[in-house]
Protein backbone atom coordinates (compact mmCIF):
# COMPACT_ATOMS: atom_id res chain seq x y z
CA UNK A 1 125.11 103.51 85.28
CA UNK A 2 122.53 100.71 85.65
CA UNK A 3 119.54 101.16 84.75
CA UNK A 4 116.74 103.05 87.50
CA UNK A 5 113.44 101.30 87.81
CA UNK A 6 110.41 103.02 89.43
CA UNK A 7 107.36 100.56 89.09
CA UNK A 8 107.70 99.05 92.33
CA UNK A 9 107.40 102.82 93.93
CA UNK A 10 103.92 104.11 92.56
CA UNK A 11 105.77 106.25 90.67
CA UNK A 12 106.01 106.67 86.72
CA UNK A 13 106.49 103.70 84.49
CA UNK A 14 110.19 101.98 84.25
CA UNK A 15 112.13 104.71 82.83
CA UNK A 16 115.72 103.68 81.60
CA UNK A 17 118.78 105.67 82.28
CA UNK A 18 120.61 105.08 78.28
CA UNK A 19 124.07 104.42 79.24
CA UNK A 20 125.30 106.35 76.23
CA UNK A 21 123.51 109.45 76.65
CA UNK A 22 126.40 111.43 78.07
CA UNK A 23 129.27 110.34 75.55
CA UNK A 24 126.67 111.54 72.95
CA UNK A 25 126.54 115.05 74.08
CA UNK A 26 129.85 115.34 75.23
CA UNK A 27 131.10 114.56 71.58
CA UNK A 28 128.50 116.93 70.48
CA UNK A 29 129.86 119.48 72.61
CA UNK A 30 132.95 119.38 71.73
CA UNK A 31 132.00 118.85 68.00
CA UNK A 32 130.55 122.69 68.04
CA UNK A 33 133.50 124.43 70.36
CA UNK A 34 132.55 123.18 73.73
CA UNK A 35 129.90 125.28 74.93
CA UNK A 36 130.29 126.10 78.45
CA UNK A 37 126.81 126.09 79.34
CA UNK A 38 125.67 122.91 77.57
CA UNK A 39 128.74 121.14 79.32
CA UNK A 40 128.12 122.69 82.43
CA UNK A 41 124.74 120.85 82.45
CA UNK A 42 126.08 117.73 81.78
CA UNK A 43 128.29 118.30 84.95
CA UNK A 44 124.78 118.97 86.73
CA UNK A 45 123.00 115.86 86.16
CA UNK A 46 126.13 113.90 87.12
CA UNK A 47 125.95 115.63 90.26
CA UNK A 48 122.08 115.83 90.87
CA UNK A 49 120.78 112.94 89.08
CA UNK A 50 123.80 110.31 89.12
CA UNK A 51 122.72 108.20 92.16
CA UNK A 52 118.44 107.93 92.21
CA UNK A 53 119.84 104.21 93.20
CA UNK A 54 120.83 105.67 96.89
CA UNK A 55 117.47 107.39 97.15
CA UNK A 56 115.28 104.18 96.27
CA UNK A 57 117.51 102.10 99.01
CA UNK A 58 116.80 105.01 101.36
CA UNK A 59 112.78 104.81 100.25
CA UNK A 60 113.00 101.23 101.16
CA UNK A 61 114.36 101.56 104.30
CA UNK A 62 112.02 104.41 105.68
CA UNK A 63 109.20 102.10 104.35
CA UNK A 64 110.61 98.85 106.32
CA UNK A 65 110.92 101.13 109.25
CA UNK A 66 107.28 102.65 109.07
CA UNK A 67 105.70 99.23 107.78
CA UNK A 68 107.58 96.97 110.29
CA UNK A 69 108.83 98.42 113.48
CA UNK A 70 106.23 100.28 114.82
CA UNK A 71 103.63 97.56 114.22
CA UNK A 72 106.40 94.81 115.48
CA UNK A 73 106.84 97.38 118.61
CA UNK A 74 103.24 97.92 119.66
CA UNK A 75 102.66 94.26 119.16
CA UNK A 76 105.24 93.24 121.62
CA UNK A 77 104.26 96.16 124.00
CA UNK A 78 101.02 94.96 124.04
CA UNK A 79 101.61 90.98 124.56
CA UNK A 80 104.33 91.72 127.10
CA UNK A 81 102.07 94.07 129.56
CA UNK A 82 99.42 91.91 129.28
CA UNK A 83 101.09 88.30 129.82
CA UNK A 84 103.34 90.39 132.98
CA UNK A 85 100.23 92.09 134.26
CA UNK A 86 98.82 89.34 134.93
CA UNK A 87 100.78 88.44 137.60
CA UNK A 88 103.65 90.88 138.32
CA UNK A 89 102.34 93.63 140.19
CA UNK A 90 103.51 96.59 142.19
CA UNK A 91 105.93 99.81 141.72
CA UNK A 92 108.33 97.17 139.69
CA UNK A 93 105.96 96.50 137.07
CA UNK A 94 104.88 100.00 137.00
CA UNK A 95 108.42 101.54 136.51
CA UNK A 96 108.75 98.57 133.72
CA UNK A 97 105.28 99.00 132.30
CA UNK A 98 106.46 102.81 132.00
CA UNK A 99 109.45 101.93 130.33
CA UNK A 100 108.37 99.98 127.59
CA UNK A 101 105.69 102.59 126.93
CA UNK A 102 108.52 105.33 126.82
CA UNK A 103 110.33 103.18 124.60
CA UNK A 104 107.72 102.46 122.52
CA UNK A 105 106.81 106.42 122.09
CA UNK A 106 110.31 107.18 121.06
CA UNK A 107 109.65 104.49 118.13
CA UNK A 108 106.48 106.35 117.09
CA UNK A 109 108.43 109.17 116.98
CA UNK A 110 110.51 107.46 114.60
CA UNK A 111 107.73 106.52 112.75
CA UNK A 112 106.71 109.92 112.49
CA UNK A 113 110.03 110.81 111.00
CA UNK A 114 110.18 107.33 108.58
CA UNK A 115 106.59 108.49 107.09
CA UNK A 116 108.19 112.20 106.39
CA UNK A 117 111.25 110.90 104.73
CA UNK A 118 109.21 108.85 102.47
CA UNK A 119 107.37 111.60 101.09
CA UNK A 120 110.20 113.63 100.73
CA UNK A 121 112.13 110.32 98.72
CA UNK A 122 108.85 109.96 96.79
CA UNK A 123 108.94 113.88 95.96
CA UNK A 124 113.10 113.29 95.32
CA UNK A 125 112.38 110.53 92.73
CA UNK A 126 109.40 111.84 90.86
CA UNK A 127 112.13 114.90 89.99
CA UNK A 128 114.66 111.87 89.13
CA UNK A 129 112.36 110.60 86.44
CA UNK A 130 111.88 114.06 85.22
CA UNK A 131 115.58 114.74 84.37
CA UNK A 132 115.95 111.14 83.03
CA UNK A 133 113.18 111.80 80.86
CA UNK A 134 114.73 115.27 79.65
CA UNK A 135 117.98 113.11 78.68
CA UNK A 136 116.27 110.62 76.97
CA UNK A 137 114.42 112.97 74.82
CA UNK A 138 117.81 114.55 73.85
CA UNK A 139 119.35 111.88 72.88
CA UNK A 140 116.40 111.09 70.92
CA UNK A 141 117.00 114.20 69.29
CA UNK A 142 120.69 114.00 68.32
CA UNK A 143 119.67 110.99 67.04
CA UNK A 144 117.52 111.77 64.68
CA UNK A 145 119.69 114.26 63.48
CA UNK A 146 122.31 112.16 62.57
CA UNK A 147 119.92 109.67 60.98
CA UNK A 148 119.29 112.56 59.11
CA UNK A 149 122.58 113.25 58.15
CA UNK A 150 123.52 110.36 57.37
CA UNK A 151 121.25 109.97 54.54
CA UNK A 152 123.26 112.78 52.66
CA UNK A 153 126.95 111.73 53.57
CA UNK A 154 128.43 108.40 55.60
CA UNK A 155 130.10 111.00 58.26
CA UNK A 156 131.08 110.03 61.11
CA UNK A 157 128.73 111.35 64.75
CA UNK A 158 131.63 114.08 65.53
CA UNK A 159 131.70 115.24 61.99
CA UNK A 160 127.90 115.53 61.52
CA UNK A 161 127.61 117.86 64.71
CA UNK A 162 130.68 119.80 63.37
CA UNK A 163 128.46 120.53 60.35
CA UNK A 164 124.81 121.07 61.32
CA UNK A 165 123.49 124.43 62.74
CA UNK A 166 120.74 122.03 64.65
CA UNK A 167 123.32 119.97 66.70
CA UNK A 168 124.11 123.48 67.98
CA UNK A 169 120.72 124.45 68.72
CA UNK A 170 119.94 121.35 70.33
CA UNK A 171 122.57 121.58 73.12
CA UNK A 172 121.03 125.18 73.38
CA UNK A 173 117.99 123.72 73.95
CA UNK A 174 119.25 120.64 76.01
CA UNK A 175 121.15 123.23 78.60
CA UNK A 176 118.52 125.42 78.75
CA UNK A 177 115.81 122.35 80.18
CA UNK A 178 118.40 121.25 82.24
CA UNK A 179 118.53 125.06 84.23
CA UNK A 180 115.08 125.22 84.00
CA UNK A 181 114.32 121.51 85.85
CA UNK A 182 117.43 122.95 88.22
CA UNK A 183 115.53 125.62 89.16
CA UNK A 184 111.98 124.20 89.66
CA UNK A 185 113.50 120.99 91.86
CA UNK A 186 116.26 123.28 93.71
CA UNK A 187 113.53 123.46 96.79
CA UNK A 188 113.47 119.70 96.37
CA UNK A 189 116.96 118.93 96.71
CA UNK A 190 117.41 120.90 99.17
CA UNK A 191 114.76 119.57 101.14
CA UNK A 192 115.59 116.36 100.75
CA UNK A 193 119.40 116.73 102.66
CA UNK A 194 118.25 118.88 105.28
CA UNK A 195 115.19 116.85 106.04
CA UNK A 196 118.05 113.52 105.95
CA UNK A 197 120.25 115.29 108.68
CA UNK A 198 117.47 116.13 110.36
CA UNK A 199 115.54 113.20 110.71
CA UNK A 200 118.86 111.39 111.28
CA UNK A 201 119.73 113.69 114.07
CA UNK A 202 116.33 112.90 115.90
CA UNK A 203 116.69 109.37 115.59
CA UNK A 204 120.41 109.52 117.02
CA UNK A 205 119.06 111.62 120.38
CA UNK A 206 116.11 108.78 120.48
CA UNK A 207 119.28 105.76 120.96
CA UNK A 208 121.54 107.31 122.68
CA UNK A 209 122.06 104.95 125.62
CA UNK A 210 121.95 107.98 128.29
CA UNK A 211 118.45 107.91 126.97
CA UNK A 212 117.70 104.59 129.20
CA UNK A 213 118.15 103.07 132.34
CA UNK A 214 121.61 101.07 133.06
CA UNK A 215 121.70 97.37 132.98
CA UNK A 216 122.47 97.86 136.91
CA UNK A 217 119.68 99.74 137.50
CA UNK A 218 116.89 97.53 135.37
CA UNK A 219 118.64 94.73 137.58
CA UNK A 220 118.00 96.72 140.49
CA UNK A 221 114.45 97.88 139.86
CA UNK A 222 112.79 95.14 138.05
CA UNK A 223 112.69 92.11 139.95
CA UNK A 224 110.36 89.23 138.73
CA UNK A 225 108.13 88.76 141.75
CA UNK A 226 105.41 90.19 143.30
CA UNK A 227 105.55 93.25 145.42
C-alpha cells in the first residue's frame, strides 16, 4: 500500500503507512496459535483503513466543487444578466433571467452538500491517521522485542514470538486498541457512507434533465431580440 500523506489537508503531520506492518503481525499470530481476535483485527483495518487514498481523492473533489463551481457559476450569472439586460428585454429575458437563477440555486445547493462532505472526509481522515498511528506503534513494539531477543539467541522473527510471553501480550494489546478505535469511529464510518449516498442522491435529482427546459422549448422561448 503506498504510502498516505496528510500535510496538504490541515490535518496531522505525514504519517506513513509501513508496508510491512501486516506480515509482521500475521507471523506473530501465527507464531503464538493464531489468536482469533488479534487476527480478526488485522482483517478490520484491511477493511476500514485499507483505502484513506479514495477518501483524500473524494476530499479533493468536494473542495474543487465548493472552491470552483459555485464562484465560476455566480460569476457567469452575474456577467451574463448584466451584458443581456442591457439590451434584451421583455417576458424572454425574464423566463431566461429566471432560469439561470434556478440553475444557479441548484449549484448552491450543491455547494451546500460539497462543504458537508468535506467535513465529514476531514472527520473520516483524522480517524485514518489514528489507526495508522496505532499500527505503527505496534510494529514499533514487536520490534523492539525482537531486538531484544536477538541479543540472547540469532532466532529467527517466527521463532522469537514462538518463545516470548510479550509477543503474546502484545497482540493482546494490539487487538484490544484496534476494538477500542472500532468502537469510538463506528459513528464516523457510518456517517461517512450514508452522508456519500446521500449527498450523491441530491446531486443526481439536481441533473436530471426533466429538471430543465427542452432544447425545443429554450428555442421556443428565448429568442434574441427585443420584445
Amino acid at each position: 500500500m503506498p504510502d498516505v500523506r496528510f500535510k496538504n489537508y490541515g490535518l496531522p503531520d505525514e504519517v506513513a503507512y509501513p508496508r510491512q506492518a501486516e506480515s509482521i503481525i500475521m507471523r506473530g499470530i501465527d507464531a503464538v496459535g493464531g489468536h482469533d481476535s488479534a487476527r480478526a483485527s488485522v482483517q478490520r483495518i484491511r477493511n476500514m483503513a485499507g483505502r484513506p487514498d479514495v477518501v483524500l481523492h473524494a476530499y479533493d473533489v468536494w473542495s474543487d466543487a465548493a472552491n470552483n463551481l459555485v464562484g465560476g457559476s455566480a460569476s457567469v450569472l452575474t456577467k451574463t444578466l448584466s451584458n443581456l439586460g442591457g439590451w434584451w428585454q421583455g417576458p424572454a429575458y425574464e423566463s431566461f433571467s429566471g432560469y439561470l437563477t434556478g440553475t444557479n440555486g441548484a449549484v448552491q445547493v450543491s455547494n451546500s452538500n460539497a462543504t458537508h462532505m468535506i467535513a465529514v472526509c476531514k472527520q473520516l481522515l483524522q480517524a485514518y491517521s489514528e489507526i495508522i498511528k496505532v499500527y505503527n506503534q505496534s510494529v514499533q513494539k514487536m520490534a523492539d522485542v525482537a531486538v531484544t531477543m536477538s541479543k540472547y539467541a540469532p532466532w529467527k522473527i517466527q521463532n522469537m514470538f514462538r518463545t516470548t510471553e510479550a509477543a503474546a501480550n502484545l497482540l493482546s494489546e494490539f487487538a484490544s486498541t484496534i476494538a477500542k478505535w472500532e468502537i469510538e469511529h463506528r459513528n464516523t464510518l457510518h456517517d461517512y457512507i450514508t452522508n456519500s449516498k446521500q449527498t450523491m442522491t441530491e446531486v443526481q435529482a439536481i441533473i436530471e434533465p426533466n429538471d430543465f427546459p427542452s432544447s425545443a422549448l429554450i428555442a421556443k422561448k428565448w429568442h434574441f431580440r427585443k420584445d
